[in-house]
Protein backbone atom coordinates (compact mmCIF):
# COMPACT_ATOMS: atom_id res chain seq x y z
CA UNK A 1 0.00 0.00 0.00
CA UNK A 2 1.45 3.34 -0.38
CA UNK A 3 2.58 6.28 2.35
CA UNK A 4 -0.62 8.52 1.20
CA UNK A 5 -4.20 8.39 0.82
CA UNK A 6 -6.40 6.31 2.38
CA UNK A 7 -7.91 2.61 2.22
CA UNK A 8 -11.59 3.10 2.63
CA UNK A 9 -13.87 -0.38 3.80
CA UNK A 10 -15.97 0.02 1.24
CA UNK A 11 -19.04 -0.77 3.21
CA UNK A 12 -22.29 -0.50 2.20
CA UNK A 13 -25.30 -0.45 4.79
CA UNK A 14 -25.69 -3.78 4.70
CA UNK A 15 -22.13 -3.81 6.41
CA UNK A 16 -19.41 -5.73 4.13
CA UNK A 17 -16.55 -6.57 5.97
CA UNK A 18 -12.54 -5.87 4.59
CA UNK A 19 -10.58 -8.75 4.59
CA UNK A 20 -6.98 -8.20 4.52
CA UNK A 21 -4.68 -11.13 3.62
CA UNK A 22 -0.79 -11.23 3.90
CA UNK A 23 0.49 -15.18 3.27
CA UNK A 24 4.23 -13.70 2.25
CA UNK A 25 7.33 -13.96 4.97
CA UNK A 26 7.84 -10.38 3.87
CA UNK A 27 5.40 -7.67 6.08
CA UNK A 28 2.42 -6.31 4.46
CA UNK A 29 2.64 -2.46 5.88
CA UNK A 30 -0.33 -0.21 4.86
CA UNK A 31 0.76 3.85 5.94
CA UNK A 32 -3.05 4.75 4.33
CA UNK A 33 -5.54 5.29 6.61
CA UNK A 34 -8.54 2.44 6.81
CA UNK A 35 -11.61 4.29 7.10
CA UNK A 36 -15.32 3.67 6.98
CA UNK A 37 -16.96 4.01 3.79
CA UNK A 38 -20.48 3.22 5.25
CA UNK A 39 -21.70 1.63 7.60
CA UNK A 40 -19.34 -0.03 10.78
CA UNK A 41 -18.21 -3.14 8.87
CA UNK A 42 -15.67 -5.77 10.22
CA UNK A 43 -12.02 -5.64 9.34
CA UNK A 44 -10.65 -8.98 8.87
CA UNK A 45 -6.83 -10.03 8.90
CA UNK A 46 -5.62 -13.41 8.22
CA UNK A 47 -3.00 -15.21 6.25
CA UNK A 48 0.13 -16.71 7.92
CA UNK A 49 2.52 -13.55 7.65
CA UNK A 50 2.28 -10.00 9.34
CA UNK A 51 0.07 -7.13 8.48
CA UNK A 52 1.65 -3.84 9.85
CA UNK A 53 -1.38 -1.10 10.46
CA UNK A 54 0.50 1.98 11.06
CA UNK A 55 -1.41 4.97 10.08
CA UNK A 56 -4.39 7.23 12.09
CA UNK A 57 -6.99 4.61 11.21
CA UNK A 58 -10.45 6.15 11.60
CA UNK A 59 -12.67 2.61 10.70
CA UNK A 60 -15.24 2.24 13.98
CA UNK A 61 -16.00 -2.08 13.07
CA UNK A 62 -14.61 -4.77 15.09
CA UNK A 63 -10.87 -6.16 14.16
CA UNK A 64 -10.75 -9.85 13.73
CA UNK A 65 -7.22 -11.24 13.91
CA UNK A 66 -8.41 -14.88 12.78
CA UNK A 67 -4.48 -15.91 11.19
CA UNK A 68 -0.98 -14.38 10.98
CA UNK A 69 0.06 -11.47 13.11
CA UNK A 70 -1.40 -7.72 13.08
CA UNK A 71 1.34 -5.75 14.27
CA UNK A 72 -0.01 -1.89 14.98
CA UNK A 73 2.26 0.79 15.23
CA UNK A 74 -0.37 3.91 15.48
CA UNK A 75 -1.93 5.13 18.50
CA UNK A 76 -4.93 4.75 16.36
CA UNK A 77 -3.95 1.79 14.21
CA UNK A 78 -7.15 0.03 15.49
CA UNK A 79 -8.95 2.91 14.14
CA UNK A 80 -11.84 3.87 16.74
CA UNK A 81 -12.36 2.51 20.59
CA UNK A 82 -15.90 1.44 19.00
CA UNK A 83 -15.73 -2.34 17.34
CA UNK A 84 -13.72 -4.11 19.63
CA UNK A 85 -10.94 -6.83 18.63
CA UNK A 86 -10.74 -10.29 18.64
CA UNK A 87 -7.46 -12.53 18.58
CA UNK A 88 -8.30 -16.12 17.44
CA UNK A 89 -6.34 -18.71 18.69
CA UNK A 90 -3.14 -19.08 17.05
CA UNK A 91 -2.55 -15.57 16.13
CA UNK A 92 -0.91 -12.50 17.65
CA UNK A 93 -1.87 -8.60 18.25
CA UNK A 94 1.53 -6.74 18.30
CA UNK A 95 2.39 -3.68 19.77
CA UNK A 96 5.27 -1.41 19.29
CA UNK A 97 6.63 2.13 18.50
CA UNK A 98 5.47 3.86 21.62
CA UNK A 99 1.73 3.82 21.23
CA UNK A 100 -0.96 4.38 23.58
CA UNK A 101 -4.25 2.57 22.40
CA UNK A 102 -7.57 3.59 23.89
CA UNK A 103 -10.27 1.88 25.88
CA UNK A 104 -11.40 -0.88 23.15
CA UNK A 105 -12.51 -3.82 23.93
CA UNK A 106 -9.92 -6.94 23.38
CA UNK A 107 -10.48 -10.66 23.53
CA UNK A 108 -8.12 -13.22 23.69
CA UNK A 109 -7.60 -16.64 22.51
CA UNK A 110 -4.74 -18.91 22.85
CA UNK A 111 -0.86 -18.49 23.37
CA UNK A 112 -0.32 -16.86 20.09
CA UNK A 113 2.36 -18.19 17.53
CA UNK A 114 5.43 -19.79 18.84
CA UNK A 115 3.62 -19.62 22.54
CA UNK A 116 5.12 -15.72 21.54
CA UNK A 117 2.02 -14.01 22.88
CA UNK A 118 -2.05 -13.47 21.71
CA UNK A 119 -0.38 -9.66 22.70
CA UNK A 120 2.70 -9.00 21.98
CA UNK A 121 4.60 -6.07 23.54
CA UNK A 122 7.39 -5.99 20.66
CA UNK A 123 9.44 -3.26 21.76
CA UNK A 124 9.51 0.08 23.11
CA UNK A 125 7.03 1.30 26.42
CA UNK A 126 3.49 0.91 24.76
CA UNK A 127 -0.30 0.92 26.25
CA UNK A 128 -3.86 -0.78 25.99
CA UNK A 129 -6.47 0.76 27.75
CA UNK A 130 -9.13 -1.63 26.76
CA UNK A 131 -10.92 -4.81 28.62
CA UNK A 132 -9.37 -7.54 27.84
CA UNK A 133 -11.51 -10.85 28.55
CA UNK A 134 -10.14 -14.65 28.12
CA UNK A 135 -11.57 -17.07 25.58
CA UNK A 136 -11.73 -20.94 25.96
CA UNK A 137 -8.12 -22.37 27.55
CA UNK A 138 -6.91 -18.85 28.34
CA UNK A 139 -4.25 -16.64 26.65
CA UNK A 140 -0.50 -15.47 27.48
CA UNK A 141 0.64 -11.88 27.17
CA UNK A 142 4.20 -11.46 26.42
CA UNK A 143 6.33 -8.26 26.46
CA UNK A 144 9.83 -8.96 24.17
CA UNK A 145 10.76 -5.22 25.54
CA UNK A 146 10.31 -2.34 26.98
CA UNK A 147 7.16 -2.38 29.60
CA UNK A 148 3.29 -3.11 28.54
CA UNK A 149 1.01 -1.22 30.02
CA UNK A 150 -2.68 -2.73 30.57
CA UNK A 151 -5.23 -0.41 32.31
CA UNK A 152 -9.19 -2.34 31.13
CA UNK A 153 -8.57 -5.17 33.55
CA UNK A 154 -8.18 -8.51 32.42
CA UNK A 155 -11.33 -11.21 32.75
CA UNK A 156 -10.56 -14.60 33.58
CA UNK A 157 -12.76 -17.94 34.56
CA UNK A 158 -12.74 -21.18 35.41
CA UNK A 159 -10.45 -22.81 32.45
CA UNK A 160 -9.03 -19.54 31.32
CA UNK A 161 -5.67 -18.81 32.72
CA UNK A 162 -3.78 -15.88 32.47
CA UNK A 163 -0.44 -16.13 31.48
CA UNK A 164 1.82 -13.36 31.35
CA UNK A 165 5.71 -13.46 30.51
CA UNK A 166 9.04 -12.47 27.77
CA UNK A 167 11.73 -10.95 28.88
CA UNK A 168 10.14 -7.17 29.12
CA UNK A 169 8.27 -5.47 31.61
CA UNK A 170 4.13 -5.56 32.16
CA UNK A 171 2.38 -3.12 34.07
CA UNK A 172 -1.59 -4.09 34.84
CA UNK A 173 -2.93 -0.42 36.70
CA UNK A 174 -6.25 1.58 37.75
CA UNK A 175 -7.81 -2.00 36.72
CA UNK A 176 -8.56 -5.65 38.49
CA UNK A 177 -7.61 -8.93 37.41
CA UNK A 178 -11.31 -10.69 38.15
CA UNK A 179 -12.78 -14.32 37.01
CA UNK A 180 -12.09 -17.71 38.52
CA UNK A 181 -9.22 -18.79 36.38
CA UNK A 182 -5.63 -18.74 37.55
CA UNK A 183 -2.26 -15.98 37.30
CA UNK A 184 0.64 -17.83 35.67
CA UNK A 185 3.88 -15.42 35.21
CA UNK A 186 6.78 -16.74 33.35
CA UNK A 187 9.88 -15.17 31.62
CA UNK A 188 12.56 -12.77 32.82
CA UNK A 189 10.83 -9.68 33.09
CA UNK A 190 8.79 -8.28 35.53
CA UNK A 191 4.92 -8.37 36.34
CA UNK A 192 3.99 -5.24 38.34
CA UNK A 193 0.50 -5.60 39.94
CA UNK A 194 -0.43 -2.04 40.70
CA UNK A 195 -4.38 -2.12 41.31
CA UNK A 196 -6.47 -4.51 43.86
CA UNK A 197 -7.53 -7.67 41.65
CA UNK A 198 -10.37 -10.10 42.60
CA UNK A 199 -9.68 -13.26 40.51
CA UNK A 200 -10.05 -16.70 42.63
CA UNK A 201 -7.94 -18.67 41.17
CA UNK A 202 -3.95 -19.26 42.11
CA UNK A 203 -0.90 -17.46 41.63
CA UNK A 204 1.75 -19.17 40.30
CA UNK A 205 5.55 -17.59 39.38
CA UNK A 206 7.55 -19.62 37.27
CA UNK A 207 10.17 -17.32 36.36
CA UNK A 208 11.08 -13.30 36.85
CA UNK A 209 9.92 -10.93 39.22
CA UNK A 210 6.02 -10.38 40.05
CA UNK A 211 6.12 -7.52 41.82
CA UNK A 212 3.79 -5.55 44.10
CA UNK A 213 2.90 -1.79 43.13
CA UNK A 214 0.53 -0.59 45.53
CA UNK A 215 -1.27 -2.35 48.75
CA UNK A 216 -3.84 -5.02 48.88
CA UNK A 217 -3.15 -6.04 45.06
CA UNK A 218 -3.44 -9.84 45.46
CA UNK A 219 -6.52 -11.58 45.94
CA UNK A 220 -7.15 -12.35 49.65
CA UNK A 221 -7.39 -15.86 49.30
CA UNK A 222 -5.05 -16.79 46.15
CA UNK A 223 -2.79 -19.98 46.68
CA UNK A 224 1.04 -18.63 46.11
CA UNK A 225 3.17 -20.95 44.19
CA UNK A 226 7.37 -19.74 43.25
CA UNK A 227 9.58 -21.41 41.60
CA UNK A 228 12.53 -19.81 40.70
CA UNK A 229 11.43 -16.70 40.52
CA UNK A 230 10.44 -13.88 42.87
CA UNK A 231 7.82 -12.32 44.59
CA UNK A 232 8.95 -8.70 45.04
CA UNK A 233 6.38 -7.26 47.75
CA UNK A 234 8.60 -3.66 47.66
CA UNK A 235 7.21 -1.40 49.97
CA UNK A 236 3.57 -2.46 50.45
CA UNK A 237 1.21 -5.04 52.22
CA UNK A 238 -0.70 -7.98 51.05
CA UNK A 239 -2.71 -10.99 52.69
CA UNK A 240 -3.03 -13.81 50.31
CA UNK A 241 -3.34 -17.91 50.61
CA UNK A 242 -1.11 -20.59 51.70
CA UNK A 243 2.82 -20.48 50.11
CA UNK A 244 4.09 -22.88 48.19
CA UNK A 245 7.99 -23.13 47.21
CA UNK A 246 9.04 -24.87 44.25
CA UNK A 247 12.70 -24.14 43.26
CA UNK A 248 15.09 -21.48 44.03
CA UNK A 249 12.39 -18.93 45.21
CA UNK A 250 12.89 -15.22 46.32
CA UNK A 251 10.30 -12.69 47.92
CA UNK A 252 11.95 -9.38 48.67
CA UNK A 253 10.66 -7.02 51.51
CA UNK A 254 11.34 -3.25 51.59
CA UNK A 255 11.26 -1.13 54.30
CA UNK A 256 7.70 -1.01 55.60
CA UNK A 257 6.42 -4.01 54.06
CA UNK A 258 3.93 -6.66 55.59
CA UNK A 259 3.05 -9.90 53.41
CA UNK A 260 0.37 -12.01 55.43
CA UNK A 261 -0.29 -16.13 54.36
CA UNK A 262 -2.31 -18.27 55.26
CA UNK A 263 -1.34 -21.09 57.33
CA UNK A 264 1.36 -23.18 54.72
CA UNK A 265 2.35 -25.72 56.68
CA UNK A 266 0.11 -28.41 54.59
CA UNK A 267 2.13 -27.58 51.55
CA UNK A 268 4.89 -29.56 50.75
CA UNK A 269 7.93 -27.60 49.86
CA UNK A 270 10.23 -30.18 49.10
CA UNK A 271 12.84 -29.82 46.23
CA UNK A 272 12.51 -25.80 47.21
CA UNK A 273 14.29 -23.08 49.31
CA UNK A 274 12.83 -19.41 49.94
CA UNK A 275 15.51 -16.86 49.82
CA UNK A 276 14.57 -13.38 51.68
CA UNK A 277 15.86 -10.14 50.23
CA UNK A 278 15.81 -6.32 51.14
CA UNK A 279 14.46 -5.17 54.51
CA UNK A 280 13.01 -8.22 57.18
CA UNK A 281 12.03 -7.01 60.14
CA UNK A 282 11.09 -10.15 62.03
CA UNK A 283 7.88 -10.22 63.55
CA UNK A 284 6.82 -7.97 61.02
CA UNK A 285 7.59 -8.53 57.62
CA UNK A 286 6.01 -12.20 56.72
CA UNK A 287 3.35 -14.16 58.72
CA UNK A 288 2.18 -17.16 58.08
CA UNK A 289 -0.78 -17.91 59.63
CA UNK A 290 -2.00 -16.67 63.14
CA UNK A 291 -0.27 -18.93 65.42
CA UNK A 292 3.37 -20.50 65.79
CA UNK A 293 2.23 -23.77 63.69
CA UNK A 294 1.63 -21.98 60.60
CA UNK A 295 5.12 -23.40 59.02
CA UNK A 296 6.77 -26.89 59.76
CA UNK A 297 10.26 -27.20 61.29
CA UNK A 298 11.06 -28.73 57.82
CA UNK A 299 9.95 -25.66 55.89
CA UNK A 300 11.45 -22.89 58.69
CA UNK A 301 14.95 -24.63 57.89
CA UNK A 302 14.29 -24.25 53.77
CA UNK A 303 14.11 -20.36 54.40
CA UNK A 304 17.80 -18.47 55.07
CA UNK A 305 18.55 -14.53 54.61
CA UNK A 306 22.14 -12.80 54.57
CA UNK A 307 22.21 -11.76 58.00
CA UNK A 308 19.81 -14.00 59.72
CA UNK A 309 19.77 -17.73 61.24
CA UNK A 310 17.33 -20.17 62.86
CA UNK A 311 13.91 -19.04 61.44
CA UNK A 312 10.55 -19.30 63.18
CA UNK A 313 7.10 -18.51 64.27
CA UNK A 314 5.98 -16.10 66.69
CA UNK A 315 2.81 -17.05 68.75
CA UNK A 316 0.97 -14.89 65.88
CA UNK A 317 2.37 -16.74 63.08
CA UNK A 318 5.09 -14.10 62.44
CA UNK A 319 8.72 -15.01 61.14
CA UNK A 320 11.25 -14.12 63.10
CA UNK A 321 14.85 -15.12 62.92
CA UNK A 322 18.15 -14.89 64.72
CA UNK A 323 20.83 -12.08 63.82
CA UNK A 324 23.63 -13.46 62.52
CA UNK A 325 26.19 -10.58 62.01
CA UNK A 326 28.55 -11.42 64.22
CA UNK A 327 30.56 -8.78 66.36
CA UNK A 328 33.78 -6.84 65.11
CA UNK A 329 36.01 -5.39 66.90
CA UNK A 330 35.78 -1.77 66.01
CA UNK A 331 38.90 0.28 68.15
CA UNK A 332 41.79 -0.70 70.47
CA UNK A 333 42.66 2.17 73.37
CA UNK A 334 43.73 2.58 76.38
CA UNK A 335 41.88 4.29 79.40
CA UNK A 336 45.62 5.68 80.95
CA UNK A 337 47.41 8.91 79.75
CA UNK A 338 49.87 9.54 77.17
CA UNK A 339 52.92 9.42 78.40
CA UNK A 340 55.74 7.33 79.60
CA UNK A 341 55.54 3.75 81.80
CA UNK A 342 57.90 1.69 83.64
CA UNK A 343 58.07 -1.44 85.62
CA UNK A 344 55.11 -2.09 87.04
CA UNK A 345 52.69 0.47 85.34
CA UNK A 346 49.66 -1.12 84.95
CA UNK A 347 48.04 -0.21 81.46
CA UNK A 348 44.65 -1.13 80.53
CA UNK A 349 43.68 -1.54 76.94
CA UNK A 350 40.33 -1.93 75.91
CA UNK A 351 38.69 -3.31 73.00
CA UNK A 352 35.36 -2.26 71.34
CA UNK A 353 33.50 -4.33 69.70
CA UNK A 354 30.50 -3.39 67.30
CA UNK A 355 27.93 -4.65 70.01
CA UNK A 356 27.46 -5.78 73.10
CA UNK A 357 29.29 -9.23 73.75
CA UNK A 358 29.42 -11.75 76.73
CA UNK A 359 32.67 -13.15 77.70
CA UNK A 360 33.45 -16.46 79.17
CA UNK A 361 36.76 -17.84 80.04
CA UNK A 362 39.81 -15.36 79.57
CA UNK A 363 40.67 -14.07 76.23
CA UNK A 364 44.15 -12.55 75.50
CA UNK A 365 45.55 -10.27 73.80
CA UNK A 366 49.21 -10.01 72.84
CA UNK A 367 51.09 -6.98 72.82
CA UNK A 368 54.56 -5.84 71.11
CA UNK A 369 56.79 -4.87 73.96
CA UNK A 370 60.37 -5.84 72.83
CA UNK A 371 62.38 -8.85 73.21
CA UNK A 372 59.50 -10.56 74.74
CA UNK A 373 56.24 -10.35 73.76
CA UNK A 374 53.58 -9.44 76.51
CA UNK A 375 50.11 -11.59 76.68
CA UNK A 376 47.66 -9.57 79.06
CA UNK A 377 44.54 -11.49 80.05
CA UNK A 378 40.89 -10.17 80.01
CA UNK A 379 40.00 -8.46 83.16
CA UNK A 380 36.29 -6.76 82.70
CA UNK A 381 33.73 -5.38 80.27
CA UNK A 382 31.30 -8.98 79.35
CA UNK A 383 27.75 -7.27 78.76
CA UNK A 384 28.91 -4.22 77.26
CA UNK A 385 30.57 -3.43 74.04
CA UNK A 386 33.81 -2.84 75.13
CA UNK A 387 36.32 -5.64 76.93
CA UNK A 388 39.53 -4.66 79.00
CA UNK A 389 42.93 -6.31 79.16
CA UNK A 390 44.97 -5.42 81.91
CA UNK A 391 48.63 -5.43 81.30
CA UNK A 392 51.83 -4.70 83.88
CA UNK A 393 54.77 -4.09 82.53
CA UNK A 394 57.41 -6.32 82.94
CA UNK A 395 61.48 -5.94 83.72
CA UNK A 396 62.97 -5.52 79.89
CA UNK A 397 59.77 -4.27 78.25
CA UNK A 398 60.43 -1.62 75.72
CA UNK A 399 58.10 0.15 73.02
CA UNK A 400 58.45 3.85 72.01
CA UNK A 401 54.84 3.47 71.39
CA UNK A 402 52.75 0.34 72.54
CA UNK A 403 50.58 -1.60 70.00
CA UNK A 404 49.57 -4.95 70.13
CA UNK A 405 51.82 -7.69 67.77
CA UNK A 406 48.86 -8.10 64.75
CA UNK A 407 45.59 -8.08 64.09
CA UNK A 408 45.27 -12.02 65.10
CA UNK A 409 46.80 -10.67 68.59
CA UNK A 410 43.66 -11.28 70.12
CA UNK A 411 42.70 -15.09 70.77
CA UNK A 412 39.87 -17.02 72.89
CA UNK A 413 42.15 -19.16 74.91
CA UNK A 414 39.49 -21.64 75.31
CA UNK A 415 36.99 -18.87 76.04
CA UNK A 416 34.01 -17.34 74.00
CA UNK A 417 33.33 -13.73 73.00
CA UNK A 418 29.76 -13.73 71.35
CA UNK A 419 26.43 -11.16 71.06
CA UNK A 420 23.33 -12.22 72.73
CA UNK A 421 22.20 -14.15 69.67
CA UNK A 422 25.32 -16.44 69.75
CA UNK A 423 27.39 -15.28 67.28
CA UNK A 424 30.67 -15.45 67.71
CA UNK A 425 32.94 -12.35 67.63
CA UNK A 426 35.44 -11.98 64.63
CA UNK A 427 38.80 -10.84 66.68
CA UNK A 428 40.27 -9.15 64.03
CA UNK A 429 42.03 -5.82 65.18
CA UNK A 430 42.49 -2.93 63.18
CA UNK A 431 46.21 -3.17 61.50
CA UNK A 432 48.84 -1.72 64.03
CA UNK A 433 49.44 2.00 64.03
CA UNK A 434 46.70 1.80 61.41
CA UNK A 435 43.30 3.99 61.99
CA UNK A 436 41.46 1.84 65.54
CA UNK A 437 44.90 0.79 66.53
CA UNK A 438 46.16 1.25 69.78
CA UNK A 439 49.12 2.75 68.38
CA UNK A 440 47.08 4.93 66.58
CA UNK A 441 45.01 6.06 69.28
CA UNK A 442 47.56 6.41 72.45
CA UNK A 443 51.34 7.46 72.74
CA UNK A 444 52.27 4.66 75.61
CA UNK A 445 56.17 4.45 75.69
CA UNK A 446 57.07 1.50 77.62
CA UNK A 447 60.40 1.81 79.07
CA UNK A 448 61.70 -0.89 81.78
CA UNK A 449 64.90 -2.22 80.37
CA UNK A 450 68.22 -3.31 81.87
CA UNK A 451 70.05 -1.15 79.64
CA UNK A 452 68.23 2.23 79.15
CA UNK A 453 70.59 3.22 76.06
CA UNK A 454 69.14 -0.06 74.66
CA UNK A 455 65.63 0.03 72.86
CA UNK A 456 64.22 -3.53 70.70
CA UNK A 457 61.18 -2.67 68.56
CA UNK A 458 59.80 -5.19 65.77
């Protein structure tokens, strides 16, 4: 077709139809405009090749896609919101070039060609504002690029699953997912749920992110199944069904965010792990449940988080975990004055750790003080952050400034230095007369030798 003019339907009253027909590999682009001629006749594409609508179409029938692919690249490609379109199965509506298509009606049949999509977000950030309803065995929605943006709502039932997936972004806003039939996402990109749906059925992540993008977006009662994928809950809160677990599975919390289950421990989670991301604040973030039995032992040991340990339920049904950052030590000082110290002296240096710890036993710590090498042993501090060694200088002690010998200086001795959660401590001292040392900090000059003329200093 050429660039100019247009491609009128033709229609008389009685309402003939245009039937457009591309069976070539090459694309069939039409730049005219389709427009009525009379009446609100039905435009028809089929063939098994790809018709490209991309002019201001003004034609107010329905759009049949029975064969082939319609690919529209107009913002009114579909010409008027009026006739509706229909996607047989086995066929594909595409979308691409930045468009923004308004609130026409769209059914759906079928997983398009290839399993590529009955619509197709091709590339680019496009839009359908239009109902979209589910024929017989459901329909996938795929986005290759960019993000899809669905605003109509999407009808499912019994038998008609939703399945959305690709590797690019879908956005379903200001409308519910409704029906009996079930969610299936798939693919690498992301699903972002941004309005409060209704549908019945389950939920089901098989691969990518579904992600959360306002409050109460889930249905109340929808069974959660992840496999390895993940459920991205952000910022907001959600009460759904039970949890199920199915591979390498992820749900990410942000700060603020509250995802309530029903009580899962029915489900059998075996052959999968639940990794927790972002922000957990135990006894918060996830419940499962109202009461402590709402998870099994089996399935609390399946679920682990980067800075957490020993998972479980909270008389409510809320997780809650043990910290497992352990301690650090965080400065080495001294509580006497700068200055000089002979036989004798007693010098206490004291280590800070990055929380409180509890000491049992007597830890060591070895200092640098000449010939001989001074271990002091630990005198006070267990309950607090900050542990003191007590050291008296000896006859042939020398240091023009007193540090310990390394930052493995400080050992357990057959003793324990760990937080109130168990963790043990990680002794490592800052490097000596490095920033934290106690070099660094204090200007101790030890000074009890035999010969004074004679100082030793490694």
């Amino acid at each position: 077709m050429g660039s100019a003019g247009t491609l009128r339907t033709a229609l008389a009253a009685s309402g003939a139809d245009l039937l457009l027909v591309n069976n070539s590999a090459n694309p069939l682009t039409i730049n005219s405009v389709v427009a009525n001629n009379s009446g609100n006749g039905t435009v028809t594409l089929s063939g098994s090749g790809t018709i490209v609508l991309a002019g201001a179409n003004t034609f107010s029938g329905a759009t049949k896609i029975n064969s082939g692919i319609l690919n529209v690249r107009h913002n009114t490609g579909l010409g008027t919101t009026a006739g509706g379109v229909t996607v047989a199965s086995g066929a594909s509506l595409e979308l691409q070039n930045g468009i923004i298509i308004g609130a026409e009606a769209l059914s759906l049949n079928g997983t398009g060609i290839s399993d590529g999509g009955t619509l197709r977000n091709i590339s680019g950030n496009n839009a359908y504002g239009g109902a979209v309803t589910l024929g017989t065995g459901g329909a996938r929605i795929n986005s290759d690029g960019g993000t899809l943006t669905l605003s109509g709502g999407i009808v499912t039932a019994s038998g008609k699953d939703l399945t959305i997936g690709g590797a690019g972004n879908v956005t379903l806003s200001t409308a519910a997912i409704s029906g009996a039939g079930n969610l299936i996402k798939d693919g690498a990109g992301t699903l972002t749920l941004s309005f409060a749906s209704t549908y019945t059925g389950a939920t089901t992540i098989n691969g990518g992110t579904l992600a959360l993008g306002a409050n109460n977006v889930l249905a109340n009662t929808t069974a959660m199944s992840i496999g390895s994928a993940t459920l991205d809950v952000a910022t907001f809160t959600d009460t759904v069904g039970t949890l199920d677990v199915r591979g390498t599975s992820t749900i990410n919390v942000g700060d603020g965010a509250a995802l309530a289950f029903a009580n899962s421990s029915g489900i059998d989670w075996t052959g999968g792990t639940l990794a927790l991301t972002g922000t957990f604040v135990r006894g918060s973030s996830l419940r499962f449940g109202t009461t402590s039995s709402g998870l099994t032992s089996t399935q609390l040991a399946l679920i682990s988080m980067s800075g957490w340990k020993t998972f479980t339920l909270d008389s409510n049904g809320y997780l809650t975990a043990v910290e497992a950052v352990p301690p650090a030590v965080l400065n080495v000082t001294s509580t006497n004055q700068n200055g000089t110290y002979s036989y004798s002296a007693v010098i206490e240096v004291t280590v800070q750790f990055s929380e409180a710890v509890s000491v049992s036993g007597t830890p060591r710590l070895t200092l640098e003080t000449g010939t001989t090498d001074r271990t002091v042993d630990y005198t006070s501090g267990s309950g607090s952050d900050t542990l003191t060694f007590r050291y008296t200088v000896q006859l042939g002690d020398l240091s023009a400034d007193l540090d310990y010998t390394g930052t493995g200086a400080l050992a357990l001795n057959g003793g324990t230095i760990r937080d109130a959660e168990e963790n043990d401590a990680t002794l490592t001292l800052p490097t000596p007369g490095a920033a934290g040392s106690l070099g660094a900090n204090k200007a101790l000059v030890i000074f009890a030798g035999t010969n004074p003329s004679v100082f030793r200093f490694r």
